[in-house]
C-alpha atoms as a PDB file:
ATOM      1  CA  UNK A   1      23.688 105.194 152.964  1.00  0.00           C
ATOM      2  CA  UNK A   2      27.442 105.514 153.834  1.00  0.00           C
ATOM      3  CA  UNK A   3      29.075 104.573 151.008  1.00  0.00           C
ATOM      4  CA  UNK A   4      32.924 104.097 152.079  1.00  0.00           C
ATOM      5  CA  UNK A   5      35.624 102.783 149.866  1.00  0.00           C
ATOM      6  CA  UNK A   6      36.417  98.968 150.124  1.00  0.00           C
ATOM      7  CA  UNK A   7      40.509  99.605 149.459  1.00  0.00           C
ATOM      8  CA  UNK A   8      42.620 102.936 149.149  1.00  0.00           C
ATOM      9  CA  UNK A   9      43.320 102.587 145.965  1.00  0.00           C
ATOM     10  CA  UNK A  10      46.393 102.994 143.974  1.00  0.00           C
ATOM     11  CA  UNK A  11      49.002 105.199 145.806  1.00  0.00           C
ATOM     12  CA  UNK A  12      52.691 106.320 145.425  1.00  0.00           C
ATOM     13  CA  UNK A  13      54.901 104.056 147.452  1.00  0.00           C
ATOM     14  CA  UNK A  14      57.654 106.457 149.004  1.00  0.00           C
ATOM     15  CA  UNK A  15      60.736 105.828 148.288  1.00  0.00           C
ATOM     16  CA  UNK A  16      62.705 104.254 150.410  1.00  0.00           C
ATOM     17  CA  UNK A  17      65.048 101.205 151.017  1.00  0.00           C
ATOM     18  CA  UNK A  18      63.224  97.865 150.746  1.00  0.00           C
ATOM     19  CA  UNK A  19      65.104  96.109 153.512  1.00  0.00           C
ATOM     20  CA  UNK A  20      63.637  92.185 152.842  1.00  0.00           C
ATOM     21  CA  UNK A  21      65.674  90.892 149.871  1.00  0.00           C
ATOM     22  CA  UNK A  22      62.927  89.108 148.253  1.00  0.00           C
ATOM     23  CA  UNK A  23      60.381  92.038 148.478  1.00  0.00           C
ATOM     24  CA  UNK A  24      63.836  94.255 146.555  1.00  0.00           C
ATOM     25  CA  UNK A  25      63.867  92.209 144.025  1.00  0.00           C
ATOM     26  CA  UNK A  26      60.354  92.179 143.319  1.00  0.00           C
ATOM     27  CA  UNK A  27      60.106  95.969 142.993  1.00  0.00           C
ATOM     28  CA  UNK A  28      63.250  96.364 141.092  1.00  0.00           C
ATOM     29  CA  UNK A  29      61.700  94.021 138.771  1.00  0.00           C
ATOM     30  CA  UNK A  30      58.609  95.430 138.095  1.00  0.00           C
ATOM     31  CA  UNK A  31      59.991  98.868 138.560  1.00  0.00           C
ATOM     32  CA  UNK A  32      62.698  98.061 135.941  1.00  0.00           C
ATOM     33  CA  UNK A  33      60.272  96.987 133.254  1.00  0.00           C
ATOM     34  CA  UNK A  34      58.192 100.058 133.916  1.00  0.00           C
ATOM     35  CA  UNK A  35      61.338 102.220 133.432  1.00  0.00           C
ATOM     36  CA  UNK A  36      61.540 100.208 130.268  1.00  0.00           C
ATOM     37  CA  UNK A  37      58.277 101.125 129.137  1.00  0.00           C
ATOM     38  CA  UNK A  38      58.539 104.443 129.912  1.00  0.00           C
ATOM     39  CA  UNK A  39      62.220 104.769 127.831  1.00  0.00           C
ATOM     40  CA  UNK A  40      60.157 102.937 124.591  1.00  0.00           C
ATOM     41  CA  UNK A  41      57.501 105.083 124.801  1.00  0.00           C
ATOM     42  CA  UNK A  42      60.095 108.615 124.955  1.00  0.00           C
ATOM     43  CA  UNK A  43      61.434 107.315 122.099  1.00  0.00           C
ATOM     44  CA  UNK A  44      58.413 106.477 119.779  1.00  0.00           C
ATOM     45  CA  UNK A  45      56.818 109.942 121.062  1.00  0.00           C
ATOM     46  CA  UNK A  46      59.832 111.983 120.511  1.00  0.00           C
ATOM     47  CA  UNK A  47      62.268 110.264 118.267  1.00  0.00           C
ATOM     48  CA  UNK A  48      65.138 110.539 120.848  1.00  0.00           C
ATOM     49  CA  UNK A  49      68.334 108.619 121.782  1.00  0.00           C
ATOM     50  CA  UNK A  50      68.163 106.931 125.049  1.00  0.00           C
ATOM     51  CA  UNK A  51      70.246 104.892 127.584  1.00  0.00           C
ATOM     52  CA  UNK A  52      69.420 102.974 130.621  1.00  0.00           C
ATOM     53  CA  UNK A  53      71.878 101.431 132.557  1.00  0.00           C
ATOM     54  CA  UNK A  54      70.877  99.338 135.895  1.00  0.00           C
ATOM     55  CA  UNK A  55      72.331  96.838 137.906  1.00  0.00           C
ATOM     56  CA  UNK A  56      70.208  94.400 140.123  1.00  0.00           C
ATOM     57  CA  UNK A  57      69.915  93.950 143.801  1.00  0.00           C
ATOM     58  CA  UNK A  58      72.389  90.701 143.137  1.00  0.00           C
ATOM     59  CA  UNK A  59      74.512  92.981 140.745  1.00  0.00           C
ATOM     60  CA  UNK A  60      73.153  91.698 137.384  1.00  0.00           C
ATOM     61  CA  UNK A  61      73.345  94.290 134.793  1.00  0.00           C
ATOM     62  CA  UNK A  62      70.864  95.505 132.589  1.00  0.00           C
ATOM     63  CA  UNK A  63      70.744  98.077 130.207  1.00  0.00           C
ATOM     64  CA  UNK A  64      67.894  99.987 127.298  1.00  0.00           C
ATOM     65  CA  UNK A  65      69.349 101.301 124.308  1.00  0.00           C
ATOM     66  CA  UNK A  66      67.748 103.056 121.505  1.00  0.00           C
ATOM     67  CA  UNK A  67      68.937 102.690 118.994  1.00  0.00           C
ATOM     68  CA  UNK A  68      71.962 100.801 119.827  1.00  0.00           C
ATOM     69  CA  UNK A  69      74.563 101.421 122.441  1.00  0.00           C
ATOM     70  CA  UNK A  70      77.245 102.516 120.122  1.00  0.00           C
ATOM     71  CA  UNK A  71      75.352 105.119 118.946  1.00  0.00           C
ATOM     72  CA  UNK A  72      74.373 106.106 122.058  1.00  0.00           C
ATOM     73  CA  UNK A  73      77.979 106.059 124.118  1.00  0.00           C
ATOM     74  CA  UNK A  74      78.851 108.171 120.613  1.00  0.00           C
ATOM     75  CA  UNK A  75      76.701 110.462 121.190  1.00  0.00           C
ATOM     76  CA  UNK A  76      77.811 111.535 124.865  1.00  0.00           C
ATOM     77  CA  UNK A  77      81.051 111.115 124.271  1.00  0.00           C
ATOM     78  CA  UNK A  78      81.440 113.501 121.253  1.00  0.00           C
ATOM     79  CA  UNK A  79      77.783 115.304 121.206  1.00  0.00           C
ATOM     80  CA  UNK A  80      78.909 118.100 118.684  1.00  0.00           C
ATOM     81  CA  UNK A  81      80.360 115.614 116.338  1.00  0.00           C
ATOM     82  CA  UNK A  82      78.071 114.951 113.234  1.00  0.00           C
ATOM     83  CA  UNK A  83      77.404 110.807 112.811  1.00  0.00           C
ATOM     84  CA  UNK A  84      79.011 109.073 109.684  1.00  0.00           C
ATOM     85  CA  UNK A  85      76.164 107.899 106.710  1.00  0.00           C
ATOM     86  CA  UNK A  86      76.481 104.271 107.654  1.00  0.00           C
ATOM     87  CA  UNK A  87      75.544 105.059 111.918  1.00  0.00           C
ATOM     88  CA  UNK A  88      72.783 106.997 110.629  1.00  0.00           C
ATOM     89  CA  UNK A  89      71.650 104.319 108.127  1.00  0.00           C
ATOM     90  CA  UNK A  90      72.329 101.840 111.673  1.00  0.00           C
ATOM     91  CA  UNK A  91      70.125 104.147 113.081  1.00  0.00           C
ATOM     92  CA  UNK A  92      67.251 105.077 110.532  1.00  0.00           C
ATOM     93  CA  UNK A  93      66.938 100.985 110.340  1.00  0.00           C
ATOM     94  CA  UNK A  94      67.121 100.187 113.788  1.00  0.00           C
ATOM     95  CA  UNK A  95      64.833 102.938 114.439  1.00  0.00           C
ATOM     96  CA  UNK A  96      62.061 101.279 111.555  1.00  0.00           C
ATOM     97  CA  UNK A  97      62.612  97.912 112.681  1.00  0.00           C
ATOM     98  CA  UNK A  98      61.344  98.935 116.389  1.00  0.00           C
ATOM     99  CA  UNK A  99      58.895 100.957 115.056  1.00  0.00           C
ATOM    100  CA  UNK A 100      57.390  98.172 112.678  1.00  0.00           C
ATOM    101  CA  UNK A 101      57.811  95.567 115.563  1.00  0.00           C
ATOM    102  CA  UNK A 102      55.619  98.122 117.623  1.00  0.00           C
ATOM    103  CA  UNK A 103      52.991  98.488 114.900  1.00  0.00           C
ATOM    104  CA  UNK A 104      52.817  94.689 114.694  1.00  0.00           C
ATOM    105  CA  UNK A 105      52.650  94.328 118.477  1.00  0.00           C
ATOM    106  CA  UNK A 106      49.618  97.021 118.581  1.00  0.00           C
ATOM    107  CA  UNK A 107      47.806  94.854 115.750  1.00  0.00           C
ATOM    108  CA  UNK A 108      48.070  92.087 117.409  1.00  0.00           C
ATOM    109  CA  UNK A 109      46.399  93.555 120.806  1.00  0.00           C
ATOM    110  CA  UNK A 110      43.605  94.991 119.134  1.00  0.00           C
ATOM    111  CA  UNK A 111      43.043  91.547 117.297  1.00  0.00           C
ATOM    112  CA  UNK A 112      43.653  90.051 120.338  1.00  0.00           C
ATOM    113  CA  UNK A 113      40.896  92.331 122.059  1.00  0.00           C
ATOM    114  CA  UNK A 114      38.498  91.655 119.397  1.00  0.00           C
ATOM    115  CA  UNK A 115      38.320  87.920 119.831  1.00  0.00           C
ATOM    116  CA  UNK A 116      38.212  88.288 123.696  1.00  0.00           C
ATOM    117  CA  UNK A 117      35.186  90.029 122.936  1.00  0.00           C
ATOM    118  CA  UNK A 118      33.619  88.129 120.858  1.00  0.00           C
ATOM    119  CA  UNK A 119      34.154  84.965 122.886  1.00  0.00           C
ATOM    120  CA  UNK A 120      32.753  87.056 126.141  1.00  0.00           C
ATOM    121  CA  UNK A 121      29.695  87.787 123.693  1.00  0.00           C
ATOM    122  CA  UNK A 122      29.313  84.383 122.706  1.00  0.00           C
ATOM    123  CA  UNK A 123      29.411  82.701 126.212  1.00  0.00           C
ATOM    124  CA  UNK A 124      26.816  85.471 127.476  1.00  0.00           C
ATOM    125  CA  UNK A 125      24.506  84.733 124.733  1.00  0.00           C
ATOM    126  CA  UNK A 126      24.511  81.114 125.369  1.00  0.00           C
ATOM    127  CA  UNK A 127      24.244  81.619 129.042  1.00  0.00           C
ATOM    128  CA  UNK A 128      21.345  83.994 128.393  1.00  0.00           C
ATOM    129  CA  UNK A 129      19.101  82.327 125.620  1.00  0.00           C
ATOM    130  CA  UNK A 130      15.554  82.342 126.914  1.00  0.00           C
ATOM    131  CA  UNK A 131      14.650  79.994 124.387  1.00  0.00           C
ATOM    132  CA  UNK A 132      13.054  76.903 125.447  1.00  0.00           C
ATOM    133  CA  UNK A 133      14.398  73.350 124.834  1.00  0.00           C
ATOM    134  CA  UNK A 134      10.770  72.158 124.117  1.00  0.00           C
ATOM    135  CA  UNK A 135      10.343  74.479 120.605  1.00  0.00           C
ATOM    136  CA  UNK A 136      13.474  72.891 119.205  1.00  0.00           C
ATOM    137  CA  UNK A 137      13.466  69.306 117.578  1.00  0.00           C
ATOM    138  CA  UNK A 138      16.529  67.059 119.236  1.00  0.00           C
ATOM    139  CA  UNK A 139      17.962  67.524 115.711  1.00  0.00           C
ATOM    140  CA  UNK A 140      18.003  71.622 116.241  1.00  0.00           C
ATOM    141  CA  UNK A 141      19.661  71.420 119.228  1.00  0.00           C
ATOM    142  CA  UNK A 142      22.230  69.267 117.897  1.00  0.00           C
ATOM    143  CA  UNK A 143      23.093  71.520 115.474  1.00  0.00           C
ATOM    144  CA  UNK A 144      22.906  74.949 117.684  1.00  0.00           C
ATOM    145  CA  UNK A 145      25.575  72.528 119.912  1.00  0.00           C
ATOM    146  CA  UNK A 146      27.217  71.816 117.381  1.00  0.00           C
ATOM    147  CA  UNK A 147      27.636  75.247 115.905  1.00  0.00           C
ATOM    148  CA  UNK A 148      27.953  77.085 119.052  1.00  0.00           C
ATOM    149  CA  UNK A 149      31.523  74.389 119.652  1.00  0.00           C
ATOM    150  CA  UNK A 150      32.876  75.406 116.190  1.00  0.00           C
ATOM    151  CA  UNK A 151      32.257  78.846 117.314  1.00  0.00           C
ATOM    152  CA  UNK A 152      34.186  78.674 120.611  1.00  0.00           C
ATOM    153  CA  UNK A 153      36.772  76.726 118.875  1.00  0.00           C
ATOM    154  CA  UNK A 154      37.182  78.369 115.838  1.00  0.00           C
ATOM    155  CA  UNK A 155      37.871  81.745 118.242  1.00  0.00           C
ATOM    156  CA  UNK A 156      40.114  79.777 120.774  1.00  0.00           C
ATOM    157  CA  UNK A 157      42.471  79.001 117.892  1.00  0.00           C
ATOM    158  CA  UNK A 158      42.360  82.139 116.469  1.00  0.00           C
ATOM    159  CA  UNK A 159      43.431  83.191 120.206  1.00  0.00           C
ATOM    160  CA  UNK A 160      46.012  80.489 120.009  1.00  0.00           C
ATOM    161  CA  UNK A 161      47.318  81.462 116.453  1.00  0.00           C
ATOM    162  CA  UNK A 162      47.877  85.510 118.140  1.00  0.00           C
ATOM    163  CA  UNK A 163      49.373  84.110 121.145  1.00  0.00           C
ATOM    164  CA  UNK A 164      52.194  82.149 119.411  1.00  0.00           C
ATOM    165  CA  UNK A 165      52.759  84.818 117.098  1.00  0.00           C
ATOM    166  CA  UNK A 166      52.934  87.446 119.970  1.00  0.00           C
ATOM    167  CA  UNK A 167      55.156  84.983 121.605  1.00  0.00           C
ATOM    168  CA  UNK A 168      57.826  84.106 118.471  1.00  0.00           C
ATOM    169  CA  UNK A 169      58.135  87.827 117.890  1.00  0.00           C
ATOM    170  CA  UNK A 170      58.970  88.650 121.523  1.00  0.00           C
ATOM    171  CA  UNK A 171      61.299  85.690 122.063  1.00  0.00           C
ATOM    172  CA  UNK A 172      64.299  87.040 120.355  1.00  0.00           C
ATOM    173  CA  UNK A 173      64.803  90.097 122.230  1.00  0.00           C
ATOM    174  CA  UNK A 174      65.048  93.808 120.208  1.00  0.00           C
ATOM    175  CA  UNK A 175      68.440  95.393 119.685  1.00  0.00           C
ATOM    176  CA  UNK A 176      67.918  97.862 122.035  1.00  0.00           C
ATOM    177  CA  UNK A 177      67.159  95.710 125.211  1.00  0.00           C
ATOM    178  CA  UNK A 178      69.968  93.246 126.847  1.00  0.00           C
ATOM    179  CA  UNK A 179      68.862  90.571 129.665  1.00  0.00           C
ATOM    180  CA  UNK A 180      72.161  89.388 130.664  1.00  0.00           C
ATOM    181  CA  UNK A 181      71.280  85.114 130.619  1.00  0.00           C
ATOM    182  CA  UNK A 182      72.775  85.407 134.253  1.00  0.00           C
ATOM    183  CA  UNK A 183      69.383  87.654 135.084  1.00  0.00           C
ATOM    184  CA  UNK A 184      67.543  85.034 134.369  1.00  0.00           C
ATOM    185  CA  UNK A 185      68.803  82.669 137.741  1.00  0.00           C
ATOM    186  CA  UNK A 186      68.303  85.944 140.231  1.00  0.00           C
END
């Protein structure tokens, strides 16, 4: 009973040039919105000012700022000189409004989690029932159809409803990120 791994697993990619174009841009992409990730969570975790500046394989720029650029370039130009009430009020806000948007984001993923489970539950006990057809009247299992639809429907809209929020909250992008339009054709 040899029991050998079926892949390697996950494993650090060295770092290195990426010499095909396409296969570039593919990393810097998904490396880009790691790094992104990684700045957001910094911040939340340790309340810090941050700044990310990159440009694309093509030369697109992007850039992560918490809370907002100004502040930031402030900050390391002059990093001994005390910020005026209204940059920290800027700040304090900017800081709240990600913070809330964050909140609202985790919500919705739990919610989100909850009906995926409860559909998976759903379909498994209707694929499992050991009942048999011949105890029920026609009329029963007209019903039990019936029911089990409004069921799966009732939770696919639900699923729809938490989508299309998910997706009106994350379609005007946060202060603190800017995806130059020209990114967009790379």
């Amino acid at each position: 009973m040899d029991k050998k791994k079926k892949t390697e697993g996950r494993q650090s990619i060295p770092l290195e040039r990426i010499e095909n174009p396409e296969d570039r841009y593919t990393t810097f992409s998904k490396r880009r919105s790691g790094l992104y990730k990684k700045a957001s969570n910094v911040v939340e975790e340790c309340g810090v000012d941050i700044g990310i500046a990159l440009f694309s394989p093509a030369g697109n720029p992007f850039s992560f700022f918490h809370p907002t650029p100004n502040i930031f370039i402030d900050h390391v130009e002059n990093p001994n000189i005390e910020l005026s009430e209204s940059t920290k009020l800027v700040a304090a806000y900017t800081r709240n409004n990600v913070n809330q948007m964050n909140n609202r984001i985790n919500d919705i993923e739990i919610i989100e989690e909850a009906a995926k489970s409860k559909m998976l539950l759903l379909e498994q006990l209707n694929k499992t029932r050991q009942m048999d057809s011949q105890q029920f009247k026609a009329d029963d299992i007209t019903k039990y159809e019936a029911w089990l639809k409004s069921v799966v429907f009732g939770l696919a809209n639900r699923l729809k409803q938490l989508e299309n929020g998910a997706s009106s909250s994350s379609q005007a992008p946060p202060d603190n990120a800017d995806n130059s339009p020209s990114a967009s054709n790379e």
